[in-house]
C-alpha atoms as a PDB file:
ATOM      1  CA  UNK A   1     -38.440  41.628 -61.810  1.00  0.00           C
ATOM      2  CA  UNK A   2     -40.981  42.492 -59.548  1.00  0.00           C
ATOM      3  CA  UNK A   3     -41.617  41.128 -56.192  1.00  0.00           C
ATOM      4  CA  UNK A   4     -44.808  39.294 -56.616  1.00  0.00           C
ATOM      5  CA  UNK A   5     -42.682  37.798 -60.073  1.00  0.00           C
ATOM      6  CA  UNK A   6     -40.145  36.716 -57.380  1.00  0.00           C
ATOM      7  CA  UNK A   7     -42.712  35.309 -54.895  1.00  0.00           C
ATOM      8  CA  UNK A   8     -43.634  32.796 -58.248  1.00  0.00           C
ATOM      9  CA  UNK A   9     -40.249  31.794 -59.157  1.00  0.00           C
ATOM     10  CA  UNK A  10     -38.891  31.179 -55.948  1.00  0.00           C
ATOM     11  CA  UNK A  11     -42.189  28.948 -55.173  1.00  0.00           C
ATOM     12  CA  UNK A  12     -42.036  26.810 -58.242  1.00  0.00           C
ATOM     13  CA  UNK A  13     -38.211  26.468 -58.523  1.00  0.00           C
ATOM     14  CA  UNK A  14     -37.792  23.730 -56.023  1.00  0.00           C
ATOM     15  CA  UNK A  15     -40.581  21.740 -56.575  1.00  0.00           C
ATOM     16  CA  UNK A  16     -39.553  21.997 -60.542  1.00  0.00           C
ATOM     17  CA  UNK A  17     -35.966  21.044 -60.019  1.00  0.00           C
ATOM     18  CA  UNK A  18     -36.939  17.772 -57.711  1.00  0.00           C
ATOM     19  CA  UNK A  19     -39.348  16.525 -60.183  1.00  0.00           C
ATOM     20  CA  UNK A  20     -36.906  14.659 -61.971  1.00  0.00           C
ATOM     21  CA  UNK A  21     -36.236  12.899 -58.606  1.00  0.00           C
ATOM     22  CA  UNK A  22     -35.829   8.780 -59.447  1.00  0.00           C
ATOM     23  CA  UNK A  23     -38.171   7.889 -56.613  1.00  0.00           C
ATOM     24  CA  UNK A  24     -41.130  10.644 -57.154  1.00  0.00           C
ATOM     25  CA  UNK A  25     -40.328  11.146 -61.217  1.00  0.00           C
ATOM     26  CA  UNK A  26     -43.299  13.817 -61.560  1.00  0.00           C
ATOM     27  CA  UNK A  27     -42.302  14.797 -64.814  1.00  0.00           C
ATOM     28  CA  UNK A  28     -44.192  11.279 -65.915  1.00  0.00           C
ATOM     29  CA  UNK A  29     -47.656  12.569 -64.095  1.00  0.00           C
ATOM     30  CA  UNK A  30     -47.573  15.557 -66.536  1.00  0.00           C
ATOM     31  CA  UNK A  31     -50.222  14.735 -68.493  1.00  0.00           C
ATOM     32  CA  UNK A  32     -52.459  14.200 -65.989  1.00  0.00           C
ATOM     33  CA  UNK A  33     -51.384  17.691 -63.859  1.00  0.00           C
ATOM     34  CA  UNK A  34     -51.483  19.670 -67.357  1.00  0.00           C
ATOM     35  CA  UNK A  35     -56.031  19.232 -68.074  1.00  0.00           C
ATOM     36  CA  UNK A  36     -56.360  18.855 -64.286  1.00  0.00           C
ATOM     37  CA  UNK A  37     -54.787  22.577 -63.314  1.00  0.00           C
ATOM     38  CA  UNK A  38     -56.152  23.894 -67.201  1.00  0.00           C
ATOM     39  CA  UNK A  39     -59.634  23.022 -65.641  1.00  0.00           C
ATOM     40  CA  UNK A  40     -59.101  24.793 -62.480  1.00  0.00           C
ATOM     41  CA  UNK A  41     -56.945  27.598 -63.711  1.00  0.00           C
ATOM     42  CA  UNK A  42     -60.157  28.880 -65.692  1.00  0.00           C
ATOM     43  CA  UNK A  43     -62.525  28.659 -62.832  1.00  0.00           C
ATOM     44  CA  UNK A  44     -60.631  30.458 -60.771  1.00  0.00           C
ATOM     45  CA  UNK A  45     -58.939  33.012 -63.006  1.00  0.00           C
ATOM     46  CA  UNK A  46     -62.534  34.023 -63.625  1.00  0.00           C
ATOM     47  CA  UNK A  47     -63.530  34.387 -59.600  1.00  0.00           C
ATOM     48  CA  UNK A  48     -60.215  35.859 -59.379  1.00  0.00           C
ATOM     49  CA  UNK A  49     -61.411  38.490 -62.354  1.00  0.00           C
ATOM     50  CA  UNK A  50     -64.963  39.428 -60.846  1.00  0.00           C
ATOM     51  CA  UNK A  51     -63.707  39.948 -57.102  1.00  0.00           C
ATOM     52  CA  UNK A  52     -61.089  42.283 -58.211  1.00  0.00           C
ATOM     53  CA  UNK A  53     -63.496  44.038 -60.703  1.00  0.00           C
ATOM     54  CA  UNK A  54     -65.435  44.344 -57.730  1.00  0.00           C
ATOM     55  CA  UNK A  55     -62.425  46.028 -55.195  1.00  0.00           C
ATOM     56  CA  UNK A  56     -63.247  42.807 -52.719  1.00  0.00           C
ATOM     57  CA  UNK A  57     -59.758  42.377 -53.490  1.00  0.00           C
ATOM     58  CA  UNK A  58     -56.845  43.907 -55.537  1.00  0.00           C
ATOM     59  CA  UNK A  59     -53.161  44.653 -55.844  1.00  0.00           C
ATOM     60  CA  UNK A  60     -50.234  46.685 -55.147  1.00  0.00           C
ATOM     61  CA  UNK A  61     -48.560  47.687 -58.259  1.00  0.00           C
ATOM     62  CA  UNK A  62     -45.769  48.739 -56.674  1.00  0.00           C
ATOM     63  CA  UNK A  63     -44.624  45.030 -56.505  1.00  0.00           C
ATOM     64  CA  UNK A  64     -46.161  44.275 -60.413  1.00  0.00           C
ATOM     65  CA  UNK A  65     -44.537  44.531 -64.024  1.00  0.00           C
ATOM     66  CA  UNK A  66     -47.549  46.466 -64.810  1.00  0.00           C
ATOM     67  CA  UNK A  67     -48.463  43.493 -67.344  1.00  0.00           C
ATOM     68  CA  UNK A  68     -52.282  42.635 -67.555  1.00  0.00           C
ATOM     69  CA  UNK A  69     -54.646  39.422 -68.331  1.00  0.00           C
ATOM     70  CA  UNK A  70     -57.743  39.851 -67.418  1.00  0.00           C
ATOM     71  CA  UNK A  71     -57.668  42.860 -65.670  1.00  0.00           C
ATOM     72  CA  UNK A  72     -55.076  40.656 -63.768  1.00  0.00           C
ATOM     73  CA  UNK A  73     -51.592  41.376 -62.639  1.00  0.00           C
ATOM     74  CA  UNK A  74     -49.894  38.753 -65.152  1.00  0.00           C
ATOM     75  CA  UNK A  75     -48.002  37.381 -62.146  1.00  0.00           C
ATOM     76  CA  UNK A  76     -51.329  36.528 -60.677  1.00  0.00           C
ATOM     77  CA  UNK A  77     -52.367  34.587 -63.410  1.00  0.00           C
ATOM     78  CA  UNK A  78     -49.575  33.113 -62.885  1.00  0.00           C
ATOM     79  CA  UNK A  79     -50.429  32.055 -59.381  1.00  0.00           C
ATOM     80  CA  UNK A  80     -52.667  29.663 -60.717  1.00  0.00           C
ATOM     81  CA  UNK A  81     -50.379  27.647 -62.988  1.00  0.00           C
ATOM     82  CA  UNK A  82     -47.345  27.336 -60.260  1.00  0.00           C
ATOM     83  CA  UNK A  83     -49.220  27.005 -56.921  1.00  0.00           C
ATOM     84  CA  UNK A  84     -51.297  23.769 -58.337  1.00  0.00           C
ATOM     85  CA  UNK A  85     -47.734  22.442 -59.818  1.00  0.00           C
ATOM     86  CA  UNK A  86     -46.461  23.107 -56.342  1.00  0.00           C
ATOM     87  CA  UNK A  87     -49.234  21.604 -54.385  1.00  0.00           C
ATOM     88  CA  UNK A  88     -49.351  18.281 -56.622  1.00  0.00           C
ATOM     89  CA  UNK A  89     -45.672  17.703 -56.173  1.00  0.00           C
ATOM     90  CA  UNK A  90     -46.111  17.455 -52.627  1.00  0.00           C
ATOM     91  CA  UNK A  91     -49.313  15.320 -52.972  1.00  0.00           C
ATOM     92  CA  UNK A  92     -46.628  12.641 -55.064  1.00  0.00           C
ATOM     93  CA  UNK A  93     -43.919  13.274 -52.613  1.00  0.00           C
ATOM     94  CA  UNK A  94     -45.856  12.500 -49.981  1.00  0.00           C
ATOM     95  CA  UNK A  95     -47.663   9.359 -51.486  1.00  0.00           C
ATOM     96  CA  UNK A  96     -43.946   8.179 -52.558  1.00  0.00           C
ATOM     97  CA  UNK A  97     -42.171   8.521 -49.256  1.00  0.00           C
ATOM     98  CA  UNK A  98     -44.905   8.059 -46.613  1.00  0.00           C
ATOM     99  CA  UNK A  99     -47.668   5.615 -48.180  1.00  0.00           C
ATOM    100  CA  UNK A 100     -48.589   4.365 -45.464  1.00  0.00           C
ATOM    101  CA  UNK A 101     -49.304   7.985 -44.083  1.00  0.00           C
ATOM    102  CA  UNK A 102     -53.313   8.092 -44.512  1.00  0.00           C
ATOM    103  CA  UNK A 103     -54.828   9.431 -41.670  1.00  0.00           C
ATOM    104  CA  UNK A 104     -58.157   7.557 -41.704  1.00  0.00           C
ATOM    105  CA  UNK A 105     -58.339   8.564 -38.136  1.00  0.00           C
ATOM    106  CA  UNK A 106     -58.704  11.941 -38.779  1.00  0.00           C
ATOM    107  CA  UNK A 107     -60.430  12.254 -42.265  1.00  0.00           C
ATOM    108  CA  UNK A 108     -63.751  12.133 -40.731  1.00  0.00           C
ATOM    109  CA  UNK A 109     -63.458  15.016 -37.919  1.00  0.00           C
ATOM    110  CA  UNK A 110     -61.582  17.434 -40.506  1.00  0.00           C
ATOM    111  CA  UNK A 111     -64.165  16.610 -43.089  1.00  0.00           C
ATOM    112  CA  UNK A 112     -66.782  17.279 -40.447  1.00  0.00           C
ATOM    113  CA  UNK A 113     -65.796  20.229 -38.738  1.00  0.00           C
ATOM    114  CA  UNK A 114     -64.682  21.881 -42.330  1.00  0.00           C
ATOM    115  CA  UNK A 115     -68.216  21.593 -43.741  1.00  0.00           C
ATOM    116  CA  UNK A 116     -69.472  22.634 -39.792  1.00  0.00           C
ATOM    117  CA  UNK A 117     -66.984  25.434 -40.375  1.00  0.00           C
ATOM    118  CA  UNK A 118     -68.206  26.634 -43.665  1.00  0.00           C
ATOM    119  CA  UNK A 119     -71.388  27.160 -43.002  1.00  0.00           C
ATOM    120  CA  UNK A 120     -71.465  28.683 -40.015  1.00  0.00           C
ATOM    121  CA  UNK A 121     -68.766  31.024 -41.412  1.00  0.00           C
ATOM    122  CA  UNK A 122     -70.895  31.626 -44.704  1.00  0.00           C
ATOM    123  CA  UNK A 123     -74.555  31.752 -42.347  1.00  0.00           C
ATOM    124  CA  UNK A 124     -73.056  34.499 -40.031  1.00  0.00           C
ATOM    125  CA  UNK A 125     -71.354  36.676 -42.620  1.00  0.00           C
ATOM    126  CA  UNK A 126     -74.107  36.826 -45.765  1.00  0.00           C
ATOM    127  CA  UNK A 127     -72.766  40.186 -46.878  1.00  0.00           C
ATOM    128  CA  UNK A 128     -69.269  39.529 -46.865  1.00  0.00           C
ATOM    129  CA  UNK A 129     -68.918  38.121 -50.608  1.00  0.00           C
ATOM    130  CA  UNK A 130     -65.416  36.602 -49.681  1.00  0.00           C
ATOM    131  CA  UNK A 131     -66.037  35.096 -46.732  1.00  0.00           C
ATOM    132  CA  UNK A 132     -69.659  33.687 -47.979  1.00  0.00           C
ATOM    133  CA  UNK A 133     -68.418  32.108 -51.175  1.00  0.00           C
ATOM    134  CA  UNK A 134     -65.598  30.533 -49.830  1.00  0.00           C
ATOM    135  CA  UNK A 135     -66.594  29.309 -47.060  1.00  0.00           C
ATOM    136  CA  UNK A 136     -70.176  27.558 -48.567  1.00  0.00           C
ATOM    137  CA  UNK A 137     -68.076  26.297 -51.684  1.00  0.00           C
ATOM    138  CA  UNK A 138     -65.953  24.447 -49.220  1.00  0.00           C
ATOM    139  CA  UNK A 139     -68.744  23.021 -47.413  1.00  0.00           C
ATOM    140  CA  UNK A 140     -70.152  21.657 -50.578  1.00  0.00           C
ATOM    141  CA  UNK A 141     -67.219  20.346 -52.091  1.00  0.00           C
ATOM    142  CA  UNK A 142     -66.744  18.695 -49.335  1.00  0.00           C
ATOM    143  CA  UNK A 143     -69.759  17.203 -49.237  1.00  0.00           C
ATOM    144  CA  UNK A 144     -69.476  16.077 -52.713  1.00  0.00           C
ATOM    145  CA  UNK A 145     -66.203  14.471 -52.606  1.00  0.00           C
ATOM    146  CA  UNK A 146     -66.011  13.086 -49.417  1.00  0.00           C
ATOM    147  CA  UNK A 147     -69.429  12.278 -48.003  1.00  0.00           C
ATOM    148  CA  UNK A 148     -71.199  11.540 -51.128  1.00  0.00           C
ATOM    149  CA  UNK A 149     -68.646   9.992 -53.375  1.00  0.00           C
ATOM    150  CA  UNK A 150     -66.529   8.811 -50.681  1.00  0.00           C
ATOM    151  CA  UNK A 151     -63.138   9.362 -52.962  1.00  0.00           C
ATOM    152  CA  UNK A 152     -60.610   7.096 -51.382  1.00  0.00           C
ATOM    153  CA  UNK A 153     -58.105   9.552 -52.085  1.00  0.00           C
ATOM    154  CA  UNK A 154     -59.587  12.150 -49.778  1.00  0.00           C
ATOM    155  CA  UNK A 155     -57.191  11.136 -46.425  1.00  0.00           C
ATOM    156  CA  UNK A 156     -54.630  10.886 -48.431  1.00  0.00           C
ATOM    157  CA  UNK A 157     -55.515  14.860 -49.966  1.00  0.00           C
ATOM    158  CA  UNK A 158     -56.064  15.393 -45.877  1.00  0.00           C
ATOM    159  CA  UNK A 159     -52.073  15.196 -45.543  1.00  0.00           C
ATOM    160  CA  UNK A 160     -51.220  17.173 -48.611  1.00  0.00           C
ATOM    161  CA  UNK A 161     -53.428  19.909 -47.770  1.00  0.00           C
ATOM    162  CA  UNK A 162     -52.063  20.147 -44.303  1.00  0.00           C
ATOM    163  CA  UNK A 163     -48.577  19.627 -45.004  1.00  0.00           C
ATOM    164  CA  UNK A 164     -49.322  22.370 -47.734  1.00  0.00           C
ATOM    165  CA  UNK A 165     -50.080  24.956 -44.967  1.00  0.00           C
ATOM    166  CA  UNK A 166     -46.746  25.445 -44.321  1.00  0.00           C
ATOM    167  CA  UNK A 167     -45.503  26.744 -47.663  1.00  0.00           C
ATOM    168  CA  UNK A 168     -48.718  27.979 -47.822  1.00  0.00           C
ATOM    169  CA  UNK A 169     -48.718  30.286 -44.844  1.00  0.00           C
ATOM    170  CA  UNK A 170     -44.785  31.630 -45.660  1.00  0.00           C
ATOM    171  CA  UNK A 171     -46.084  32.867 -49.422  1.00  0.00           C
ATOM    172  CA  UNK A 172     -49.552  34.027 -48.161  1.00  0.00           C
ATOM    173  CA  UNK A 173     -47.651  36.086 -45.312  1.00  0.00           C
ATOM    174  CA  UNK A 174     -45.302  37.681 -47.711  1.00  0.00           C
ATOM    175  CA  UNK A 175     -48.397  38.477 -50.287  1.00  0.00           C
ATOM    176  CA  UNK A 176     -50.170  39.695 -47.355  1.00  0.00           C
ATOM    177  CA  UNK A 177     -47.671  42.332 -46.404  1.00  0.00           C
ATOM    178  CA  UNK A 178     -46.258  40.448 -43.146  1.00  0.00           C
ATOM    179  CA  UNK A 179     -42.581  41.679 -44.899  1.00  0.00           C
ATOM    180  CA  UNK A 180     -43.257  44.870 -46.944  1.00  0.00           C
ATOM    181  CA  UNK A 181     -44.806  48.167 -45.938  1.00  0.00           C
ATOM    182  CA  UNK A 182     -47.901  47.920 -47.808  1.00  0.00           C
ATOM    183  CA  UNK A 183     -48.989  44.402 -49.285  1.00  0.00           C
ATOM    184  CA  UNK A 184     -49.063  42.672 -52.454  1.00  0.00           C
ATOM    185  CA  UNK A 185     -52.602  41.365 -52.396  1.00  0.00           C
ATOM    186  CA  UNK A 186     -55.166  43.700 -50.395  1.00  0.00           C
ATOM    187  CA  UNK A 187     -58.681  42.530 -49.202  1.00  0.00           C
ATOM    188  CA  UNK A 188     -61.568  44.674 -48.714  1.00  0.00           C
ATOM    189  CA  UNK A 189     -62.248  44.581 -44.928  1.00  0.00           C
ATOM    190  CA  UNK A 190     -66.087  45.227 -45.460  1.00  0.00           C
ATOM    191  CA  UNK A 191     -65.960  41.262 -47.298  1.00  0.00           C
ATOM    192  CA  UNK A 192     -63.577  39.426 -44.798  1.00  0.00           C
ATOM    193  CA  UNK A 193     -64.428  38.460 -40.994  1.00  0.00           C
ATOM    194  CA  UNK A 194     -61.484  40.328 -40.036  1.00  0.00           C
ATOM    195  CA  UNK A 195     -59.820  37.452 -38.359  1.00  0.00           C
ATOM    196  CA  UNK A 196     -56.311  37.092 -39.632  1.00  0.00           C
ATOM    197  CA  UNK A 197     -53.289  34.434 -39.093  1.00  0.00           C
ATOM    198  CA  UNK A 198     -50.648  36.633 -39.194  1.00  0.00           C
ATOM    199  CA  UNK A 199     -51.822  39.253 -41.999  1.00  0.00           C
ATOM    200  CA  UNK A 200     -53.566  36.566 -44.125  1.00  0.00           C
ATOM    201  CA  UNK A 201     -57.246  36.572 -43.550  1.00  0.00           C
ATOM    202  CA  UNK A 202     -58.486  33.268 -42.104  1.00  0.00           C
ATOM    203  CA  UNK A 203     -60.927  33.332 -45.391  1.00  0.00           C
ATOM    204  CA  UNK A 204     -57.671  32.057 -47.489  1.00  0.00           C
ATOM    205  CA  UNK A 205     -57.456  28.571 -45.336  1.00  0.00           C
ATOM    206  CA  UNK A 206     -60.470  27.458 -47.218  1.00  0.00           C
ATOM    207  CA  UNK A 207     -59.663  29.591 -50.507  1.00  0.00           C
ATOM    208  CA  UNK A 208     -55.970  27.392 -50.391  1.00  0.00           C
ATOM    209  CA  UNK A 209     -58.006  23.775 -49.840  1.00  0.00           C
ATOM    210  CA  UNK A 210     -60.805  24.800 -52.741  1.00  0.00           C
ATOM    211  CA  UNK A 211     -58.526  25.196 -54.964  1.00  0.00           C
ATOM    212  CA  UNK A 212     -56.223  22.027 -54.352  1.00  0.00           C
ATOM    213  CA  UNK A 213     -59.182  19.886 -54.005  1.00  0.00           C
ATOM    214  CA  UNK A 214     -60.396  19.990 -56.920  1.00  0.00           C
ATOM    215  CA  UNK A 215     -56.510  20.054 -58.406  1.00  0.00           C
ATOM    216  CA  UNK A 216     -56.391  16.924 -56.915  1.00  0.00           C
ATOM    217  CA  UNK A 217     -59.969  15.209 -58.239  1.00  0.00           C
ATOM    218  CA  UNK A 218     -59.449  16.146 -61.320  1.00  0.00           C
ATOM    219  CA  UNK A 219     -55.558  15.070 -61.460  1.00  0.00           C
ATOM    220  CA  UNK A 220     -56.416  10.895 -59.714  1.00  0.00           C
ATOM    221  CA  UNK A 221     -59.691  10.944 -61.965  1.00  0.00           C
ATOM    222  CA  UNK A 222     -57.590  11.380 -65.079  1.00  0.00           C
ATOM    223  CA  UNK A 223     -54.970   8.761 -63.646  1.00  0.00           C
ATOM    224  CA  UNK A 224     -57.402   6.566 -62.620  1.00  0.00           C
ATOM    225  CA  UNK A 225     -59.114   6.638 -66.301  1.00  0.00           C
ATOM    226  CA  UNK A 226     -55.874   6.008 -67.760  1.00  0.00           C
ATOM    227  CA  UNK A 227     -55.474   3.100 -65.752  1.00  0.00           C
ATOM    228  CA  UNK A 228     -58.895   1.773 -66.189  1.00  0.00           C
ATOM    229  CA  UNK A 229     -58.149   2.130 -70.193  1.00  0.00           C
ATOM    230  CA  UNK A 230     -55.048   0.081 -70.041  1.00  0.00           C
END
């Protein structure tokens, strides 16, 4: 198996296990995680796609089967499937064991200085592609879902995202070659800002909360109809 296969399994074997846990019982939110990550799985398989087509980022095949989906490494396809499953566990974890965890407090500044962030990012760095769309997407989602629709779930996302950070930062650091001679996942250095945590470019903090953000919309906005229905 290779070890990018290994990087998924390892992720997702945990959080699968301990979602048969009395208190959490994830397995019940299934319906709602299955359309939520189908919906995001497509948008981003399809950025994912164009960027590699493009060489703004691609990947080792020493550490692939050699199996394709989209001119994708099948194990990065499969990224998308286990890293929302991973990142929605926690989001229920958290919400089961530490509900009274919101950080109103903070919600605002983060909020504020990530849309501050992204555009000064994006504004300074028009011809990087990776740092540009990443950075302004983030801004206004943001915007959108915190400052326009005012989600009341959004402090409570706050936590997951930043409690995700830690897994987060382990499997980004292995993908990013902070363990191997060469690395999984390569970035073109003529698209990034060059600043890295680590060896993973500070571009992939905002690539990790875009696409748990809207993970997590779409997963309470099919709960929350379900709710509203019964």
């Amino acid at each position: 198996m290779s070890l990018y296969a290994w990087v998924i399994l390892l992720s997702v074997l945990g959080p699968f296990l301990l979602s048969f846990d009395k208190k959490v019982a994830f397995f019940r939110e299934w319906k709602y995680l299955f359309p939520a990550t189908g919906i995001v799985f497509v948008i981003f398989v399809v950025w994912d796609s164009f960027f590699t087509s493009k060489q703004i980022w691609g990947f080792n095949p020493a550490y692939l089967s050699g199996k394709y989906m989209a001119n994708l490494p099948i194990e990065e396809v499969l990224f998308f499937v286990v890293i929302p499953y991973c990142c929605l566990f926690i989001h229920q974890v958290l919400k089961a064991y530490f509900p009274s965890v919101k950080l109103l407090k903070i919600t605002h500044y983060f909020a504020f200085t990530l849309v501050l962030a992204g555009f000064i990012f994006g504004a300074t760095h028009l011809h990087q592609w990776y740092t540009v769309t990443v950075t302004f997407l983030t801004s206004l989602v943001t915007i959108g879902v915190y400052f326009v629709y005012k989600k009341s779930w959004y402090p409570q996302f706050v936590f997951t995202y930043l409690v995700c950070l830690i897994p987060f930062i382990i499997v980004n650091s292995i993908l990013t070659g902070s363990f191997t001679p060469s690395p999984i996942v390569w970035y073109a250095e003529n698209h990034i800002m060059g600043i890295r945590i680590f060896t993973i470019p500070v571009e992939d903090l905002f690539y990790n909360y875009l696409l748990l953000l809207p993970i997590v919309y779409w997963f309470e906005t099919f709960k929350s109809k379900k709710s509203t229905s019964n």
